[in-house]
Protein backbone atom coordinates (compact mmCIF):
# COMPACT_ATOMS: atom_id res chain seq x y z
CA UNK A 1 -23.55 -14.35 -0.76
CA UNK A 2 -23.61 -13.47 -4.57
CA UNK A 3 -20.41 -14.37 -6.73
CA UNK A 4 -20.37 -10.12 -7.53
CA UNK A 5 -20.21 -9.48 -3.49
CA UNK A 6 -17.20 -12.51 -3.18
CA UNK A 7 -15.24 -11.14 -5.90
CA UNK A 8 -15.46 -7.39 -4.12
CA UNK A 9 -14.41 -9.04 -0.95
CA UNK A 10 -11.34 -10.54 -2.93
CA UNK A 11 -10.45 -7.71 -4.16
CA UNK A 12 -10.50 -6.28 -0.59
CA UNK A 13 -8.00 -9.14 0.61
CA UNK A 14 -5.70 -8.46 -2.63
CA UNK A 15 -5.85 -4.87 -2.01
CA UNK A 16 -4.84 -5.94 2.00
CA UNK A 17 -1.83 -7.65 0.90
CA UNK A 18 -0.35 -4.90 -1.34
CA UNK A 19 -0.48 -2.39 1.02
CA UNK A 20 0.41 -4.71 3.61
CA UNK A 21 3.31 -5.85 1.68
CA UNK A 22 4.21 -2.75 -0.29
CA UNK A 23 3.78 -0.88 2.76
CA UNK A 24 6.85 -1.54 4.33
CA UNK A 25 8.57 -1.53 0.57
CA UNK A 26 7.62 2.02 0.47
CA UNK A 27 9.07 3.05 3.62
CA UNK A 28 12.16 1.25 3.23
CA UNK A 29 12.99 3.03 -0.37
CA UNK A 30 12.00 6.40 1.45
CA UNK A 31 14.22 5.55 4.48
CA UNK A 32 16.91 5.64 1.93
CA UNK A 33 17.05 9.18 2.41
CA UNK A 34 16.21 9.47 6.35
CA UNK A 35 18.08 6.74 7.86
CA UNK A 36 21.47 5.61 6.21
CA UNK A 37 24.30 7.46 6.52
CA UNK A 38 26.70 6.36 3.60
CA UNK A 39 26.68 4.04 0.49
CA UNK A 40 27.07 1.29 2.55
CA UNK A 41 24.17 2.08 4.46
CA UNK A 42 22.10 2.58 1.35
CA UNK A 43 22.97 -1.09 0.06
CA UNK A 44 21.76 -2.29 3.25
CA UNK A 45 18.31 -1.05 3.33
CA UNK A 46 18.05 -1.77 -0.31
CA UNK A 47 18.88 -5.22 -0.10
CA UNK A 48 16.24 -5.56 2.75
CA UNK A 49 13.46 -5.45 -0.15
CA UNK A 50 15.78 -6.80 -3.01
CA UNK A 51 14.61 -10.02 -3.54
CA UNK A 52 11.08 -9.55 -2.57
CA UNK A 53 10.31 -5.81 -3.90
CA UNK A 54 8.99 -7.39 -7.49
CA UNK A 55 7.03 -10.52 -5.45
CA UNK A 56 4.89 -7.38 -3.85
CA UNK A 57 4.01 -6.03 -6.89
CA UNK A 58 1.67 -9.42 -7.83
CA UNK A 59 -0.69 -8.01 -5.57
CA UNK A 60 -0.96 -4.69 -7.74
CA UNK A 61 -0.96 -6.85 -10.52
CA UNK A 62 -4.04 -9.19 -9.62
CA UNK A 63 -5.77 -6.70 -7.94
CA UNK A 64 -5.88 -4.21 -10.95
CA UNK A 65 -6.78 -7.71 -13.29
CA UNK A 66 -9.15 -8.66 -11.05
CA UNK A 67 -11.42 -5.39 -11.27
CA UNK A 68 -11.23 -5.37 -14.99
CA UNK A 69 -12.51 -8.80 -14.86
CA UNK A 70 -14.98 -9.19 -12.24
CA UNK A 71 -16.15 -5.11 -12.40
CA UNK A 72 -15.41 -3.83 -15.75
CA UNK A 73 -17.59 -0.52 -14.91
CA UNK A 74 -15.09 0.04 -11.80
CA UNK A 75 -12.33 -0.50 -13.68
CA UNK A 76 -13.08 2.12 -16.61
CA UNK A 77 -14.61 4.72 -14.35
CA UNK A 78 -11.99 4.59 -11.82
CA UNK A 79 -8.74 4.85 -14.56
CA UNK A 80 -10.64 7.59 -16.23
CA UNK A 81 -11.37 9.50 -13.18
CA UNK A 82 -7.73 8.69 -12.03
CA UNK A 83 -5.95 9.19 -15.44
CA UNK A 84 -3.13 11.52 -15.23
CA UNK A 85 -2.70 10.07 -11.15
CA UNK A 86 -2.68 6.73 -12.63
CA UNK A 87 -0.15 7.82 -15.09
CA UNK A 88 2.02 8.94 -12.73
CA UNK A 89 1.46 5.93 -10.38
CA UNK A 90 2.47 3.55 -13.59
CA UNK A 91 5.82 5.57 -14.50
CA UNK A 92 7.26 5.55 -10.99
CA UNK A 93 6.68 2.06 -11.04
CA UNK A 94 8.39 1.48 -13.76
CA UNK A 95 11.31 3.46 -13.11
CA UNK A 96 11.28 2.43 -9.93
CA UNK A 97 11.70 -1.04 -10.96
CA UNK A 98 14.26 0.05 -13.50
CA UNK A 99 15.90 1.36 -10.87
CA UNK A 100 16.44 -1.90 -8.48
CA UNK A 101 17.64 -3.24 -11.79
CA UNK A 102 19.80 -1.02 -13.29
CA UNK A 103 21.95 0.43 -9.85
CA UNK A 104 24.55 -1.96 -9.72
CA UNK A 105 25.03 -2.27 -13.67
CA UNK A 106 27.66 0.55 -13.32
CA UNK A 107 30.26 1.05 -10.72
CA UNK A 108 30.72 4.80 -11.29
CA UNK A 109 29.12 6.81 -7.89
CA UNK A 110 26.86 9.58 -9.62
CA UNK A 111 25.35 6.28 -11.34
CA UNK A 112 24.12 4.48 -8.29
CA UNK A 113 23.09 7.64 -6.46
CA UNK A 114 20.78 8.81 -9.76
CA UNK A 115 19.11 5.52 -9.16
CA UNK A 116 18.75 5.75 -5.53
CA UNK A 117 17.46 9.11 -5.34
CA UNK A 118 14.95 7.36 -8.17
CA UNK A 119 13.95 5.17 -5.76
CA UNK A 120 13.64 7.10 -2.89
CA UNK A 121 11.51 9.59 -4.54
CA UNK A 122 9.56 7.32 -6.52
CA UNK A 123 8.63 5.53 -3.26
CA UNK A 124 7.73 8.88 -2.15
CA UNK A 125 5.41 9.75 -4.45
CA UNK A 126 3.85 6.20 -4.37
CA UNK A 127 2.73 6.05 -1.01
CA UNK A 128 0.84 9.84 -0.99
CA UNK A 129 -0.99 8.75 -4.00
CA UNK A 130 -2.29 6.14 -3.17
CA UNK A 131 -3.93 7.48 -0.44
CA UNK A 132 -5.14 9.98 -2.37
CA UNK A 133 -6.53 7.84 -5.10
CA UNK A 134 -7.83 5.50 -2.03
CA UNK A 135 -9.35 8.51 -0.41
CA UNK A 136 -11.37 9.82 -2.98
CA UNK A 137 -13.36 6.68 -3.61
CA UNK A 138 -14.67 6.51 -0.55
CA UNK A 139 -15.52 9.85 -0.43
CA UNK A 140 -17.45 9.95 -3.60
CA UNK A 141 -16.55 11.72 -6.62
CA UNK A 142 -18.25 13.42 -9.59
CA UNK A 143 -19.98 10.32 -11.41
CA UNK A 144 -22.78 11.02 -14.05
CA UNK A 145 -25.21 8.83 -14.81
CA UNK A 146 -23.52 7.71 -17.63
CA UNK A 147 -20.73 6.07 -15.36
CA UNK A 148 -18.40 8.99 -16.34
CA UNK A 149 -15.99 10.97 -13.92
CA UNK A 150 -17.32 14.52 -14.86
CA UNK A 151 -15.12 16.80 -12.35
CA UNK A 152 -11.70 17.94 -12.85
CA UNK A 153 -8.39 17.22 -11.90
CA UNK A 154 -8.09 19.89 -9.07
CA UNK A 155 -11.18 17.71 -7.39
CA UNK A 156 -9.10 14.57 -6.62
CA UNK A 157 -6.85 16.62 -4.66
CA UNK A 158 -9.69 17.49 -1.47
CA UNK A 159 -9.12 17.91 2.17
CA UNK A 160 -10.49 14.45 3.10
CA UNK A 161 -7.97 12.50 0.09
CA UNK A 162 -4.68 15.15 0.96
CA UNK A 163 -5.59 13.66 4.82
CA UNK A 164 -5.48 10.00 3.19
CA UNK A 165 -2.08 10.91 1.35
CA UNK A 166 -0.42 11.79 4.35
CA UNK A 167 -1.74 8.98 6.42
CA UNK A 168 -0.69 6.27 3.35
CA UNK A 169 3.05 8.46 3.94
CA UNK A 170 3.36 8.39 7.41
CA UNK A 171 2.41 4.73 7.78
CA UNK A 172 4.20 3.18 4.99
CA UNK A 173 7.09 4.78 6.51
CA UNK A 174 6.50 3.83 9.74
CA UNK A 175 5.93 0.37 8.81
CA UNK A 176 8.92 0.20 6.72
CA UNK A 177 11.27 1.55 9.53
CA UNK A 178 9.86 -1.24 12.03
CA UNK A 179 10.66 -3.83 8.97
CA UNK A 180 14.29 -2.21 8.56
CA UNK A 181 14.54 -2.88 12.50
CA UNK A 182 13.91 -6.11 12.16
CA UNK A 183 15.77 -7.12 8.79
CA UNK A 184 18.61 -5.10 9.69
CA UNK A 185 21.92 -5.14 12.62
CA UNK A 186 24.38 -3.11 14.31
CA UNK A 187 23.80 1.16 14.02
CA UNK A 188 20.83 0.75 11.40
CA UNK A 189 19.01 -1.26 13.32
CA UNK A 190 19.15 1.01 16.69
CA UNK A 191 18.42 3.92 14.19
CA UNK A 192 15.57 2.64 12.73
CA UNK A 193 13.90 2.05 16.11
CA UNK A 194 14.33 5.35 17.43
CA UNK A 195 13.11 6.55 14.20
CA UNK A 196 10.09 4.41 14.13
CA UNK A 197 9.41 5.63 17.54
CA UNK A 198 8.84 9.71 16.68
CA UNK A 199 7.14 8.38 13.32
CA UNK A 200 5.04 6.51 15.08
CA UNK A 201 3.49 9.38 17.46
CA UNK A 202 2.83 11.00 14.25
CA UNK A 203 1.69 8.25 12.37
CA UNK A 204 -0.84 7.41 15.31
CA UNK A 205 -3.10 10.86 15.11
CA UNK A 206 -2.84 10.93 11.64
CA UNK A 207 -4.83 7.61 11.41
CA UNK A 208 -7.13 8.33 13.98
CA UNK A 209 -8.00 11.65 12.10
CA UNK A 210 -8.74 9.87 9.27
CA UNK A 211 -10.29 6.90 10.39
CA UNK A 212 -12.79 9.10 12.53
CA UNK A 213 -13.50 11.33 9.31
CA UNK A 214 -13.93 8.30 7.41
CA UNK A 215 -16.17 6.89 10.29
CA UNK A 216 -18.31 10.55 10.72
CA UNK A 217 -18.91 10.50 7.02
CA UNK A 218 -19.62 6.95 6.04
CA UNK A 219 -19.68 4.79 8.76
CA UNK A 220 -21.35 1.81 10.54
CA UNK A 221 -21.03 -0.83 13.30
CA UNK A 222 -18.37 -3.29 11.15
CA UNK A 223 -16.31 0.15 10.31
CA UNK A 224 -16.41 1.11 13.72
CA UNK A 225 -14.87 -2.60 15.01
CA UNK A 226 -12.22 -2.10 12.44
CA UNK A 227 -11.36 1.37 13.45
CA UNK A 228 -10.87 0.44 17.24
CA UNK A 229 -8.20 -2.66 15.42
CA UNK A 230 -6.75 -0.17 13.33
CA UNK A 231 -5.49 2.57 15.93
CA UNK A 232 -5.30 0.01 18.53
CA UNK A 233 -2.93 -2.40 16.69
CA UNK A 234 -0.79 1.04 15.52
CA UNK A 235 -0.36 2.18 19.19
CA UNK A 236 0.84 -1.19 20.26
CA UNK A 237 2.99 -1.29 17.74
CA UNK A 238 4.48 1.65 18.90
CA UNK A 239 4.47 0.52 22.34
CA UNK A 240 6.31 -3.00 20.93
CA UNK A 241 8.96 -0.61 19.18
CA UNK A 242 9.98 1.37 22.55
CA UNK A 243 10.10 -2.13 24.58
CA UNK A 244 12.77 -3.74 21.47
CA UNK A 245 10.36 -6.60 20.36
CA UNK A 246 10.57 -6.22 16.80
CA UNK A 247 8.77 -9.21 15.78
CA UNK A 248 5.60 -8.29 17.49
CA UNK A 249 5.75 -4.70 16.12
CA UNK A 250 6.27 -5.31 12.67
CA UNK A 251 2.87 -7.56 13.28
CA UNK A 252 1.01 -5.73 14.89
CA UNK A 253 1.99 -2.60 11.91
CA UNK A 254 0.72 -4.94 9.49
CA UNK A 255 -2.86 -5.31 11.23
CA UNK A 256 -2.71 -1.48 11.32
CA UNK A 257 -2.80 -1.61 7.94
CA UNK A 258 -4.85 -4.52 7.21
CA UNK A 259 -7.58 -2.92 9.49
CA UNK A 260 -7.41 0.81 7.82
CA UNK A 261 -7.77 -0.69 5.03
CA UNK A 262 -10.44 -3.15 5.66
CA UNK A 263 -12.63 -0.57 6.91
CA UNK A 264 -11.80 1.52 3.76
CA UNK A 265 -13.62 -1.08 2.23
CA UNK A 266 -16.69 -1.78 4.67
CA UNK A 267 -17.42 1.83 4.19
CA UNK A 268 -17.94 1.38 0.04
CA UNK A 269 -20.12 -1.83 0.18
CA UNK A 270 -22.24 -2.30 -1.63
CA UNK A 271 -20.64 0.32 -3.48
CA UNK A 272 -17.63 0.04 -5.20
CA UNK A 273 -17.65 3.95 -6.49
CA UNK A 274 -20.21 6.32 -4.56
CA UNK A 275 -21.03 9.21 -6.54
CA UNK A 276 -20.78 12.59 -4.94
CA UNK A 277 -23.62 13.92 -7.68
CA UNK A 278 -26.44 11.77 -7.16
CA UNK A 279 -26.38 8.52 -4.93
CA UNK A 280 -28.47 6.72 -7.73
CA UNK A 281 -25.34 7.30 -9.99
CA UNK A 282 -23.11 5.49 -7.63
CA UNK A 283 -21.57 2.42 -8.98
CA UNK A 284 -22.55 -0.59 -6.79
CA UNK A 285 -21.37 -4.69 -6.88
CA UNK A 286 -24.35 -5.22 -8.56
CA UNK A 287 -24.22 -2.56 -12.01
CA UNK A 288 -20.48 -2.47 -12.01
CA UNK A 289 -20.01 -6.45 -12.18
CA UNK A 290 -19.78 -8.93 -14.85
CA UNK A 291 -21.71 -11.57 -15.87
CA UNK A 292 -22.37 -14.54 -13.10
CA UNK A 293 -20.78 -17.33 -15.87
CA UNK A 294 -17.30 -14.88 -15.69
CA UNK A 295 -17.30 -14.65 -12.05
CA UNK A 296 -17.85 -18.53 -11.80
CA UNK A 297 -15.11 -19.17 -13.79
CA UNK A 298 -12.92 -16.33 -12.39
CA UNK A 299 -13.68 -18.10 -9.14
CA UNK A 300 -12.35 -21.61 -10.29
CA UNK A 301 -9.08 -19.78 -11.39
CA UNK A 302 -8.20 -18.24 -8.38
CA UNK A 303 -9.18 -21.08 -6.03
CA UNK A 304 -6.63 -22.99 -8.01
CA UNK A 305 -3.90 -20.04 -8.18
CA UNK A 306 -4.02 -18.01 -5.51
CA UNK A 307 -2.83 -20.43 -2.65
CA UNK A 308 0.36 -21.53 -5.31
CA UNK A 309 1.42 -18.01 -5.61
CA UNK A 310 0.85 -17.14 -1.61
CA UNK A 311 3.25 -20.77 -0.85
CA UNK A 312 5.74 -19.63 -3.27
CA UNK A 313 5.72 -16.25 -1.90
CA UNK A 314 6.01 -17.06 1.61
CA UNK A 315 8.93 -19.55 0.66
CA UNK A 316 10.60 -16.07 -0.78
CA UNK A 317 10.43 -14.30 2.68
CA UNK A 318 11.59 -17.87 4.46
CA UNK A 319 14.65 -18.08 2.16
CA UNK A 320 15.47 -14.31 2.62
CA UNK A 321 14.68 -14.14 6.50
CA UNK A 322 17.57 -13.06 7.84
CA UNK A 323 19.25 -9.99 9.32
CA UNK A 324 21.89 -8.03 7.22
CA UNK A 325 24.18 -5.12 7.96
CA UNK A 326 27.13 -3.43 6.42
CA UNK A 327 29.56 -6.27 7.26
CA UNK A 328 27.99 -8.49 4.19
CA UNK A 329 27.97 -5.58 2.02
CA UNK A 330 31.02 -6.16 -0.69
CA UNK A 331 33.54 -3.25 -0.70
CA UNK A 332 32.82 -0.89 -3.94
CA UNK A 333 35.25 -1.96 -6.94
């Protein structure tokens, strides 16, 4: 295996982990708005992800690094295709970061709901477009044979990537309201089953829609395995949600994920950005990379980094592990 075809499966596996991770980070923020009741309520889903919201967003972070480094070609085509979705993507970050920061800075009410509605919608708006942005690279888009995204704005938003939008939606949410069940106790937590059960239903055609599409229109034998995980994993997590074993569901909603997007990824290889024009235009591992010295020494770096940052992360979830409900919420000044 070439250093060019390692560095696109590690940017796979980073890819993995933020949606994995993010996933359920997403949902809870949108939950926000579907599943507490009160303030109180609010403050408990929102310290579910407190301490572990800004740890997800490393995966973002070395992903996006990672393609400017190891595929500088993917990297320009696919943030000037993406421009003004990018730009979007980058300010709800932001002030959805700003917004886990700044909430509790004031104690007046219209204060703290501004920034919660922030975060709820910001979340929102995150998880469709990243499915969208997701969805169009594997379906090809307008590439010329200068490496340049020649189509228009309106183009990004097709059948196939609207599909993907709504599938990133439903199971960020879903995955986010089987996290809530098991972070959470008392009313929110018998809540956020039930609700993860009708999501789920939902949640489980929407997948296998777009996993078939995906499967129809660029498909093999590997994307086919990962498919069968994929749907499989989501239904018995839906199954684990109705029988109360929250452990097992929240895993099994994570290989969901890990799976979808997996085979996301076996359909592009050896391309990282198919073009839709002419197949010859299509940005593959081997045009789009860098030089093999770069990827060498890329490759020492992470070997070195990446298992520090995944121990120190893990320690974050083992020091934050356990259940909260409105009884360790502090009464409002």
């Amino acid at each position: 295996m070439e250093l060019h075809d390692v560095w696109f499966v590690l940017i796979a596996v980073l890819w993995i982990g933020y949606f994995f991770l993010e996933g359920f980070d997403f949902g809870v923020g949108i939950l926000t708005k579907l599943l507490a009741r009160n303030r109180a309520e609010k403050r408990v889903l929102i310290n579910t992800i407190g301490p572990v919201w800004d740890g997800n967003e490393v995966w973002l972070i070395s992903a996006v690094g990672a393609t400017f480094a190891a595929f500088p070609e993917w990297y320009a085509t696919l943030l000037s295709g993406f421009y003004l979705p990018v730009l979007v993507i980058l300010v709800c970050l932001i002030v959805r970061g700003v917004a886990f920061e700044y909430r509790h800075k004031r104690d007046e009410e219209q204060w703290q709901r501004n920034w919660e509605n922030a975060i709820f919608w910001t979340s929102l708006v995150l998880a469709v477009l990243w499915g969208v942005v997701f969805g169009n690279i594997v379906r090809g888009m307008k590439i010329d044979a200068d490496s340049e995204y020649v189509g228009s704005l309106w183009d990004l938003f097709n059948p196939y990537a609207l599909l993907g939008g709504l599938v990133t939606l439903a199971l960020f949410t879903f995955h986010g309201a089987v996290f809530t069940g098991l972070k959470t106790v008392g009313e929110i937590r018998e809540r956020a089953g039930k609700l993860a059960q009708r999501l789920g239903l939902v949640t489980v055609v929407l997948v296998a829609v777009f996993l078939l599409w995906t499967q129809a229109d660029r498909g093999n034998g590997e994307t086919l395995v990962a498919m069968v995980v994929a749907v499989a994993a989501l239904v018995s997590a839906l199954g684990a949600v109705k029988a109360g074993r929250e452990g097992w569901s929240f895993a099994l909603s994570g290989v969901a994920i890990v799976a979808a997007v997996a085979m996301l990824f076996l359909a592009l290889f050896p391309n990282v950005m198919p073009s839709s024009l002419n197949a010859d235009w299509s940005l593959t591992v081997t045009n789009a990379s860098s030089a093999p010295y770069t990827l060498k020494i890329m490759t020492w770096c992470a070997a070195i980094a990446t298992p520090l940052v995944m121990l120190y992360q893990g320690w974050t979830y083992w020091v934050f592990r356990k259940r909260i409900g409105t009884q360790h919420i502090a009464d409002a000044h």
